[in-house]
PDB file of N, CA and C in Angstrom:
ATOM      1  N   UNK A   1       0.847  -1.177   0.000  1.00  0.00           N
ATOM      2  CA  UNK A   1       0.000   0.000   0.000  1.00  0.00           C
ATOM      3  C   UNK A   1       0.883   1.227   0.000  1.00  0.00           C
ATOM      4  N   UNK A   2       0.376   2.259  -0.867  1.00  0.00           N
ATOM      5  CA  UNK A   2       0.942   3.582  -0.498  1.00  0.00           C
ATOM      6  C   UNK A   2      -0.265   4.577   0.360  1.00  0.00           C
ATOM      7  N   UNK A   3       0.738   4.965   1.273  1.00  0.00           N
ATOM      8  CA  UNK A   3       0.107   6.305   2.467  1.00  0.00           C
ATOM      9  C   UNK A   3      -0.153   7.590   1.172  1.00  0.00           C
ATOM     10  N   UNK A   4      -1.717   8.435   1.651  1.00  0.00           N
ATOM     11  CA  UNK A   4      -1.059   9.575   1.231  1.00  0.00           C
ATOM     12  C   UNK A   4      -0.127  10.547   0.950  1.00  0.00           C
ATOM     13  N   UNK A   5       1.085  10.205   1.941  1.00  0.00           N
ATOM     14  CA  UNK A   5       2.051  11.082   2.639  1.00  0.00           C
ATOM     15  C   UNK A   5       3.000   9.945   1.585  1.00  0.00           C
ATOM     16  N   UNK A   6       2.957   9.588   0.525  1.00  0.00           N
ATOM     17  CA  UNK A   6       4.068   8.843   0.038  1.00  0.00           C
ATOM     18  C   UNK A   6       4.318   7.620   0.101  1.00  0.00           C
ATOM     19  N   UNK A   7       4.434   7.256   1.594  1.00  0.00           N
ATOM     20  CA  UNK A   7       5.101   6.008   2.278  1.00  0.00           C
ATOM     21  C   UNK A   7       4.659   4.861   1.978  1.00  0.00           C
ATOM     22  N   UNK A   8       5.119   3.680   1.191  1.00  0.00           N
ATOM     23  CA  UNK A   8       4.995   2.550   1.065  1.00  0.00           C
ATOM     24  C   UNK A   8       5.335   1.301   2.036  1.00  0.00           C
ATOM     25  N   UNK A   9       4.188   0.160   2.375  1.00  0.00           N
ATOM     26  CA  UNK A   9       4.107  -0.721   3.400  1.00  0.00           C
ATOM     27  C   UNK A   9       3.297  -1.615   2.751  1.00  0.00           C
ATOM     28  N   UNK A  10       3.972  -2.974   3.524  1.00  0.00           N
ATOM     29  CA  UNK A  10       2.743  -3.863   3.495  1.00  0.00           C
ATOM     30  C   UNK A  10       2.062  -4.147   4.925  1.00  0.00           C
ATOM     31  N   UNK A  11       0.986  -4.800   4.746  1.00  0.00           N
ATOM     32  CA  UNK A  11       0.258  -4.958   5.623  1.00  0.00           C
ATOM     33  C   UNK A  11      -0.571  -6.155   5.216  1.00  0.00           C
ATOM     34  N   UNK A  12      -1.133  -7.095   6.192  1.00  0.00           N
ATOM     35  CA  UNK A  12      -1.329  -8.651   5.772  1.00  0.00           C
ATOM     36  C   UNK A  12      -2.638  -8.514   6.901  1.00  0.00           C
ATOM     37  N   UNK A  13      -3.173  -7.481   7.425  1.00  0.00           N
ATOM     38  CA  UNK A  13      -3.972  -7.920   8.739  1.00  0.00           C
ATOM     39  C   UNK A  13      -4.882  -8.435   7.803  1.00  0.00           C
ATOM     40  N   UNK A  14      -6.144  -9.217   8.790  1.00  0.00           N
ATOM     41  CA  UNK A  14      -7.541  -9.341   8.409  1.00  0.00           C
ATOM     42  C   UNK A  14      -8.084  -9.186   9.180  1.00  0.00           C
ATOM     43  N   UNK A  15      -9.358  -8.549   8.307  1.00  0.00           N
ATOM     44  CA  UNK A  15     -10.189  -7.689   9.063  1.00  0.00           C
ATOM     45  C   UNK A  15     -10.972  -6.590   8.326  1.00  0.00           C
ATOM     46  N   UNK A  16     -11.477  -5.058   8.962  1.00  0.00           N
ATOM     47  CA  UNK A  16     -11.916  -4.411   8.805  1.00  0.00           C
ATOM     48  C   UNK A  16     -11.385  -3.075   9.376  1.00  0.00           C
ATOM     49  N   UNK A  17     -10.991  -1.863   8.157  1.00  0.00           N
ATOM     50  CA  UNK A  17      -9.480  -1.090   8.611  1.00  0.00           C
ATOM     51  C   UNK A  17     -10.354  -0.014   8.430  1.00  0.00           C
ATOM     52  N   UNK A  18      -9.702   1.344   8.842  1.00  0.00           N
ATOM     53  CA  UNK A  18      -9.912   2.930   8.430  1.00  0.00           C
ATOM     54  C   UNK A  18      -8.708   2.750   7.721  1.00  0.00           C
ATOM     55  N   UNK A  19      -9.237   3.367   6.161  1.00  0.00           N
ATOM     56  CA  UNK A  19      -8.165   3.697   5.559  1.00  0.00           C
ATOM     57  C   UNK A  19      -7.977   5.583   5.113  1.00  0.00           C
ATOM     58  N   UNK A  20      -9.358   5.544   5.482  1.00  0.00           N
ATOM     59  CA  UNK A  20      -8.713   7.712   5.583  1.00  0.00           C
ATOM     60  C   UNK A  20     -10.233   7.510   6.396  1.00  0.00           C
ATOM     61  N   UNK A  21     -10.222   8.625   7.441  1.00  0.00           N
ATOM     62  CA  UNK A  21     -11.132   8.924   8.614  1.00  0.00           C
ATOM     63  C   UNK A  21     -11.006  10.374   8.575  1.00  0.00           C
ATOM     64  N   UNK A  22     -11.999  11.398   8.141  1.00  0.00           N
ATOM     65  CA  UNK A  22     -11.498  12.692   8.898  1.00  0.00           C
ATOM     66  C   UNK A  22     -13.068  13.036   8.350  1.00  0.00           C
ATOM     67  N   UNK A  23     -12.829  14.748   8.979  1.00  0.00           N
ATOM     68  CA  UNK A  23     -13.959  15.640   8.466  1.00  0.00           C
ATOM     69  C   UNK A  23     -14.486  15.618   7.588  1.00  0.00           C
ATOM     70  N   UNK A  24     -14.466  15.748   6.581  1.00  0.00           N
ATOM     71  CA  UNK A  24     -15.113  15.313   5.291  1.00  0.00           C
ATOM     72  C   UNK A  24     -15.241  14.493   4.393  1.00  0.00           C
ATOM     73  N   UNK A  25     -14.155  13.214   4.238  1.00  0.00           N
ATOM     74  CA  UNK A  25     -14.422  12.064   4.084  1.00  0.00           C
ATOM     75  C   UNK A  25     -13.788  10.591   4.688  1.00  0.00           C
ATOM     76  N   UNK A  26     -14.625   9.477   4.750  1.00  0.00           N
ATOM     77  CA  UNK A  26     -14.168   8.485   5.499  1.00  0.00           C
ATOM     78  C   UNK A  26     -13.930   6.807   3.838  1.00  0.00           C
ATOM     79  N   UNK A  27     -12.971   6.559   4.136  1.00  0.00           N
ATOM     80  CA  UNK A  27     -13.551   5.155   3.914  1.00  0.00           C
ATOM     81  C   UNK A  27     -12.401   4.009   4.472  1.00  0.00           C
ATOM     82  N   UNK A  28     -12.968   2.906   4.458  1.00  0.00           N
ATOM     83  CA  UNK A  28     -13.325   1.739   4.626  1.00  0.00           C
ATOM     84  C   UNK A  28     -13.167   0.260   4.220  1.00  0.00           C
ATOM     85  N   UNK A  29     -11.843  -0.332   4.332  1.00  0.00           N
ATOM     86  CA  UNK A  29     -11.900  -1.426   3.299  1.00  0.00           C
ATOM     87  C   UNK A  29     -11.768  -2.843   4.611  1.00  0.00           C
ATOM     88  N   UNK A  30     -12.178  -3.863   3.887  1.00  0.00           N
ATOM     89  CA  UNK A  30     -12.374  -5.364   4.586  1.00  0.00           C
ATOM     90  C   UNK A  30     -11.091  -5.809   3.780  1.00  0.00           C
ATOM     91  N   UNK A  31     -10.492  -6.516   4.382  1.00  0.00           N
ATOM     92  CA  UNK A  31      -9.023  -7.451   4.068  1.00  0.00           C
ATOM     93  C   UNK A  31      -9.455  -8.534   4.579  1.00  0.00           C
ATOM     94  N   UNK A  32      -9.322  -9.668   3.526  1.00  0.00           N
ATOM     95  CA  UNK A  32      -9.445 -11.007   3.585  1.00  0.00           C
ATOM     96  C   UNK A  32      -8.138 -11.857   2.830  1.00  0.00           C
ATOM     97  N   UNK A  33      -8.853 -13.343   3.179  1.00  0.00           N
ATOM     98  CA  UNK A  33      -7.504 -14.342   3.146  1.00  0.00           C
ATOM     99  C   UNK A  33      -7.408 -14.283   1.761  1.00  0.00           C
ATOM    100  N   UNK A  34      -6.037 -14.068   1.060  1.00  0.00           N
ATOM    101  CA  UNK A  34      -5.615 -14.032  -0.222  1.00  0.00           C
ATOM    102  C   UNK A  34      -5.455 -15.483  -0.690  1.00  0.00           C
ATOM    103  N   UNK A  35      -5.791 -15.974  -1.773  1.00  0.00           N
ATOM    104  CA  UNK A  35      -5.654 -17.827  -2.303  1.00  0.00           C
ATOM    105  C   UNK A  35      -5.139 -17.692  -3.570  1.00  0.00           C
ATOM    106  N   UNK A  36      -4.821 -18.792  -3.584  1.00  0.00           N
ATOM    107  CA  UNK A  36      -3.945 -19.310  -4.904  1.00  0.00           C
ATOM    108  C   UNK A  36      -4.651 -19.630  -5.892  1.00  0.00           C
ATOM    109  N   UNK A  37      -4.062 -20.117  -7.310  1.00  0.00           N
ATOM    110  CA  UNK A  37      -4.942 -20.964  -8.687  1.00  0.00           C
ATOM    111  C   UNK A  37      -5.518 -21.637  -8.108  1.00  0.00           C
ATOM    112  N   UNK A  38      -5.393 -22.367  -7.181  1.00  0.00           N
ATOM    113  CA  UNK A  38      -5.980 -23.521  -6.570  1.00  0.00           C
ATOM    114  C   UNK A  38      -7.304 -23.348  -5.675  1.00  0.00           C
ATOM    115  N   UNK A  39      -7.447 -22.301  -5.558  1.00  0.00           N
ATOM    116  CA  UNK A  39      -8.510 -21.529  -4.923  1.00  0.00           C
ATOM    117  C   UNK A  39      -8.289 -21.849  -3.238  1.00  0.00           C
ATOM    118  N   UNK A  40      -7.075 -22.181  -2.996  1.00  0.00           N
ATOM    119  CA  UNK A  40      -6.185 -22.382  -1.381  1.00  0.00           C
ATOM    120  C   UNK A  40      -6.074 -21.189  -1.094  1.00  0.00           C
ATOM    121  N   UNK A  41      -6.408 -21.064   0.043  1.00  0.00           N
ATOM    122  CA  UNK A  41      -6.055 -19.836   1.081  1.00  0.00           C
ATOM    123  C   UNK A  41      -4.509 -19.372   1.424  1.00  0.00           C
ATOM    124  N   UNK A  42      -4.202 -18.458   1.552  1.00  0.00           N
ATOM    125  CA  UNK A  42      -2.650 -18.208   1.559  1.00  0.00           C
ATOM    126  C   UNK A  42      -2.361 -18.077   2.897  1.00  0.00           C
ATOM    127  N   UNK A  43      -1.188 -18.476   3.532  1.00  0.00           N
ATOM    128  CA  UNK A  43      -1.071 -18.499   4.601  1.00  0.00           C
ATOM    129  C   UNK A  43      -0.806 -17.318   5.825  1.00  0.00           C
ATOM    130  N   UNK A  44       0.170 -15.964   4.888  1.00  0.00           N
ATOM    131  CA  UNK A  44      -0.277 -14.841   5.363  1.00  0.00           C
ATOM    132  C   UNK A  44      -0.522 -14.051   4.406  1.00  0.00           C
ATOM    133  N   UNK A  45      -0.920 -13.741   3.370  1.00  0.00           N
ATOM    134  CA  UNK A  45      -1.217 -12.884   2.433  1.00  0.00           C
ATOM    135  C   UNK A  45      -3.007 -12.378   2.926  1.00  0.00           C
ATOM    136  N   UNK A  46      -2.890 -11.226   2.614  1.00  0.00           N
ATOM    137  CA  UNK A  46      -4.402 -10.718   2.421  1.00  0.00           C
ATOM    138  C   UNK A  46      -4.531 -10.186   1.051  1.00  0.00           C
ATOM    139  N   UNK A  47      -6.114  -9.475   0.666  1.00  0.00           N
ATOM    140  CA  UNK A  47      -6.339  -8.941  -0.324  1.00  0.00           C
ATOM    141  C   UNK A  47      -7.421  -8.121  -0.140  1.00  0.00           C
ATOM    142  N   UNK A  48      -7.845  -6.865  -0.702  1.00  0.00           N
ATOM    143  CA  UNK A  48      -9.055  -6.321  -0.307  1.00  0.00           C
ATOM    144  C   UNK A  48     -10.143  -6.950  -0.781  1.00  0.00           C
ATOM    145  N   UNK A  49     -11.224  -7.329  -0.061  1.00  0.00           N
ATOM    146  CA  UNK A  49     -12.390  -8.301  -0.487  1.00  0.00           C
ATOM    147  C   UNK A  49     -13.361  -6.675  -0.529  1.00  0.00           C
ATOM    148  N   UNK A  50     -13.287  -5.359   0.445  1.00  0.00           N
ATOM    149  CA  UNK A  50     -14.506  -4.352  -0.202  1.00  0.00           C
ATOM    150  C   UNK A  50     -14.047  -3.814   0.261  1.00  0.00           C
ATOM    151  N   UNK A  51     -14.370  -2.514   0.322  1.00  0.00           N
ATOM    152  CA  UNK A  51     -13.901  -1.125   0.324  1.00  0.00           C
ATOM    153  C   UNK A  51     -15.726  -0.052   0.558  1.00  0.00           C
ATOM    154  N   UNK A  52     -15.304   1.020   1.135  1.00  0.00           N
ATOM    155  CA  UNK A  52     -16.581   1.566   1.465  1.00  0.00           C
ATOM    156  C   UNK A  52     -16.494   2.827   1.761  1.00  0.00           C
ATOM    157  N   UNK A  53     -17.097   4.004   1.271  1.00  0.00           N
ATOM    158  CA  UNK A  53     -16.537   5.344   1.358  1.00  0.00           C
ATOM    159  C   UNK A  53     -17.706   6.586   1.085  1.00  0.00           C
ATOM    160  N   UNK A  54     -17.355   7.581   1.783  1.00  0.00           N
ATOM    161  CA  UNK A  54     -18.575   8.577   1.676  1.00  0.00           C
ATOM    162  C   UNK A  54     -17.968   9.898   2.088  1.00  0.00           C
ATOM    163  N   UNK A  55     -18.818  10.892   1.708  1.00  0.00           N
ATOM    164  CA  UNK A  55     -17.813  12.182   1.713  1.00  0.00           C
ATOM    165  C   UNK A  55     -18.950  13.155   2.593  1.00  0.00           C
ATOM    166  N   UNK A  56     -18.544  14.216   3.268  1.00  0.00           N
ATOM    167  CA  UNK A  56     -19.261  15.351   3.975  1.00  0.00           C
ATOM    168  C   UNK A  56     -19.003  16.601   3.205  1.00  0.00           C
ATOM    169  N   UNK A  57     -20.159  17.270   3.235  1.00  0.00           N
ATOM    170  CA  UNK A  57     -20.473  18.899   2.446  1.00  0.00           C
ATOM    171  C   UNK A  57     -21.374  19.343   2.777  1.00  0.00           C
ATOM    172  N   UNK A  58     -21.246  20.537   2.355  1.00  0.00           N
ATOM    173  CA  UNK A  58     -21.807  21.995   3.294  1.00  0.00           C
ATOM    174  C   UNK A  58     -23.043  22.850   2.300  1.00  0.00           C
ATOM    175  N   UNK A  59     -23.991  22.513   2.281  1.00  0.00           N
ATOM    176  CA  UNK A  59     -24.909  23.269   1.387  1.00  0.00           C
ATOM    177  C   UNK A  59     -25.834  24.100   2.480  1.00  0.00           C
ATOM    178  N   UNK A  60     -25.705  25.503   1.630  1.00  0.00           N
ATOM    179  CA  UNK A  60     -26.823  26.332   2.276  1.00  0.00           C
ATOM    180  C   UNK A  60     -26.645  26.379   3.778  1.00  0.00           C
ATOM    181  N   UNK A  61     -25.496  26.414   4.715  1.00  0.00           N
ATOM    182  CA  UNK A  61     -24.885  26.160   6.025  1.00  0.00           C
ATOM    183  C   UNK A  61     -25.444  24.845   6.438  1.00  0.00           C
ATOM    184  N   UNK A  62     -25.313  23.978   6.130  1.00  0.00           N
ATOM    185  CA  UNK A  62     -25.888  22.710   6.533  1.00  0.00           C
ATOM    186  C   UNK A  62     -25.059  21.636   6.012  1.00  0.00           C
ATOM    187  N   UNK A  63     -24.791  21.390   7.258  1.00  0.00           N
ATOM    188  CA  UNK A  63     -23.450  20.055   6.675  1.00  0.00           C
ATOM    189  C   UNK A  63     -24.217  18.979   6.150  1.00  0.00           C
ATOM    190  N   UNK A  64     -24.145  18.062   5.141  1.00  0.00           N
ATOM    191  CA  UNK A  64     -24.791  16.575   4.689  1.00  0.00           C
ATOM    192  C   UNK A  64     -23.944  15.698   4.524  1.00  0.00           C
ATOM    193  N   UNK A  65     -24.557  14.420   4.468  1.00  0.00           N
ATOM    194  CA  UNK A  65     -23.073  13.152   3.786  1.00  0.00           C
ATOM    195  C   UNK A  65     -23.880  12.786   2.749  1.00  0.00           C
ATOM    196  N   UNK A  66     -22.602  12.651   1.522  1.00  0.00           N
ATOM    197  CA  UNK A  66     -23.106  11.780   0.528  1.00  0.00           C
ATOM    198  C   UNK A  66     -23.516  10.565   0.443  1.00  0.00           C
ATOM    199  N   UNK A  67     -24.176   9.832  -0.499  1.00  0.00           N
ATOM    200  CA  UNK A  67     -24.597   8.395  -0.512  1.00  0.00           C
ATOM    201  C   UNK A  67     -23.234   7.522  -0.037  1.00  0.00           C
ATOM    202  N   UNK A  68     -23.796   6.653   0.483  1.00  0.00           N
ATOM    203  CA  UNK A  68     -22.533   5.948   0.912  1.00  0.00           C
ATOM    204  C   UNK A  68     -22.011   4.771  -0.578  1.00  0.00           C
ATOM    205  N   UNK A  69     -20.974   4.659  -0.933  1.00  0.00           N
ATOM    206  CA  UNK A  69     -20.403   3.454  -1.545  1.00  0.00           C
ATOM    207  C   UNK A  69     -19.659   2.643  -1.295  1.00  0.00           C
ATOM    208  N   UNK A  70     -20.465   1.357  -1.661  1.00  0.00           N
ATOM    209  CA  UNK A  70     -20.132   0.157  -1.256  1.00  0.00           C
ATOM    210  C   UNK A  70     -19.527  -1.055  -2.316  1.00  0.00           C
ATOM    211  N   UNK A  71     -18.313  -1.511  -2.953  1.00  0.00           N
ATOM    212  CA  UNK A  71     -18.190  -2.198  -3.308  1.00  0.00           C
ATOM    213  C   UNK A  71     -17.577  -3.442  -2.848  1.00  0.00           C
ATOM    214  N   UNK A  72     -17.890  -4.770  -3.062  1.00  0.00           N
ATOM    215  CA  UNK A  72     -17.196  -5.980  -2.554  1.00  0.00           C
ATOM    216  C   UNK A  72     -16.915  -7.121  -3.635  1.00  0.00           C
ATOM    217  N   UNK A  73     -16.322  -8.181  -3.265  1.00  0.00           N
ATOM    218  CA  UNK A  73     -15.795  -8.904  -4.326  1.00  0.00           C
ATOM    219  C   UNK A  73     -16.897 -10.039  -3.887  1.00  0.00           C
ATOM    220  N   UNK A  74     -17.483 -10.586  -5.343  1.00  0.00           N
ATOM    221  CA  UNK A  74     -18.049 -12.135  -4.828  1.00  0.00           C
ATOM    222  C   UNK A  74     -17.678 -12.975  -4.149  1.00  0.00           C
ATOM    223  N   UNK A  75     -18.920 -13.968  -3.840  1.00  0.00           N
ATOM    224  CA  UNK A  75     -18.125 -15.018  -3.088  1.00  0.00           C
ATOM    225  C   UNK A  75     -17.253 -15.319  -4.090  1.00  0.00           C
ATOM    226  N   UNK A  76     -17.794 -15.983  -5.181  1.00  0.00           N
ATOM    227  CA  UNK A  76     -17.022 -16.758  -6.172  1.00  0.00           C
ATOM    228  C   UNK A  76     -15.407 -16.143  -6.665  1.00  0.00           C
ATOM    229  N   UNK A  77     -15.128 -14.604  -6.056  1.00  0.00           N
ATOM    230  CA  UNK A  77     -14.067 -14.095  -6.436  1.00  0.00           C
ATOM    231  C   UNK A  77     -13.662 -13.810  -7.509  1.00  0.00           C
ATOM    232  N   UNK A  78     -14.739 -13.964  -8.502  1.00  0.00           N
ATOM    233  CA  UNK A  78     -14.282 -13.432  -9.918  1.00  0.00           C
ATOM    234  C   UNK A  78     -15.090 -12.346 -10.405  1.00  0.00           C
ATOM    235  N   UNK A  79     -15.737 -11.378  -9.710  1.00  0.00           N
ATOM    236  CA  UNK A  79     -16.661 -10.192 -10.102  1.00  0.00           C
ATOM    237  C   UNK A  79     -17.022  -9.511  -8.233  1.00  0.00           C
ATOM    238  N   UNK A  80     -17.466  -8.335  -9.028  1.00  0.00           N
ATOM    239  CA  UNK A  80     -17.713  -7.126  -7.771  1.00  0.00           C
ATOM    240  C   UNK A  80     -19.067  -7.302  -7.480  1.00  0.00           C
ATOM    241  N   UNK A  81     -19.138  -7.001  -6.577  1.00  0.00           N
ATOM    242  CA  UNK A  81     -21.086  -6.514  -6.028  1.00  0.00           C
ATOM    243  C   UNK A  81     -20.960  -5.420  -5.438  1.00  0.00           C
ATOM    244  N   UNK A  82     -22.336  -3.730  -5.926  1.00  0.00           N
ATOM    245  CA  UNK A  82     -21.807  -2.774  -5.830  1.00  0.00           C
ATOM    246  C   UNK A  82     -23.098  -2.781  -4.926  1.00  0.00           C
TER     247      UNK A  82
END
């Protein structure tokens, strides 16, 4: 992964992360077990299985959030569900 700020890392957790959190926008990704051709689970590898994100704005002095978006990977792992 690259940080806004540049910085390149890996990271293998699983789970469910903040990947930007602030005032005006947030999102959201799920890390799951990464697998092989074989459709085998990897032993520490992850991969993003969804991601989820929404933004804050100011109309007419009134703060709102946008629709939220949601994308994830099938079970089957070969297509998205939005």
């Amino acid at each position: 992964m690259q940080t806004l700020d540049g910085h390149q890392f890996t990271f293998n957790g699983q789970g469910e992360y903040w990947m930007v959190k602030s005032e005006t926008f947030e999102l959201q990704a799920r890390l799951v077990r990464a697998w092989n051709a074989l459709d085998e689970p990897s032993v520490t590898g992850t991969v993003f299985g969804a991601v989820a994100g929404r933004a804050w704005y100011t109309e007419a002095n009134t703060t709102a959030a946008s629709s939220r978006v949601h994308v994830a990977m099938s079970a089957d792992r070969t297509s998205t569900r939005l």
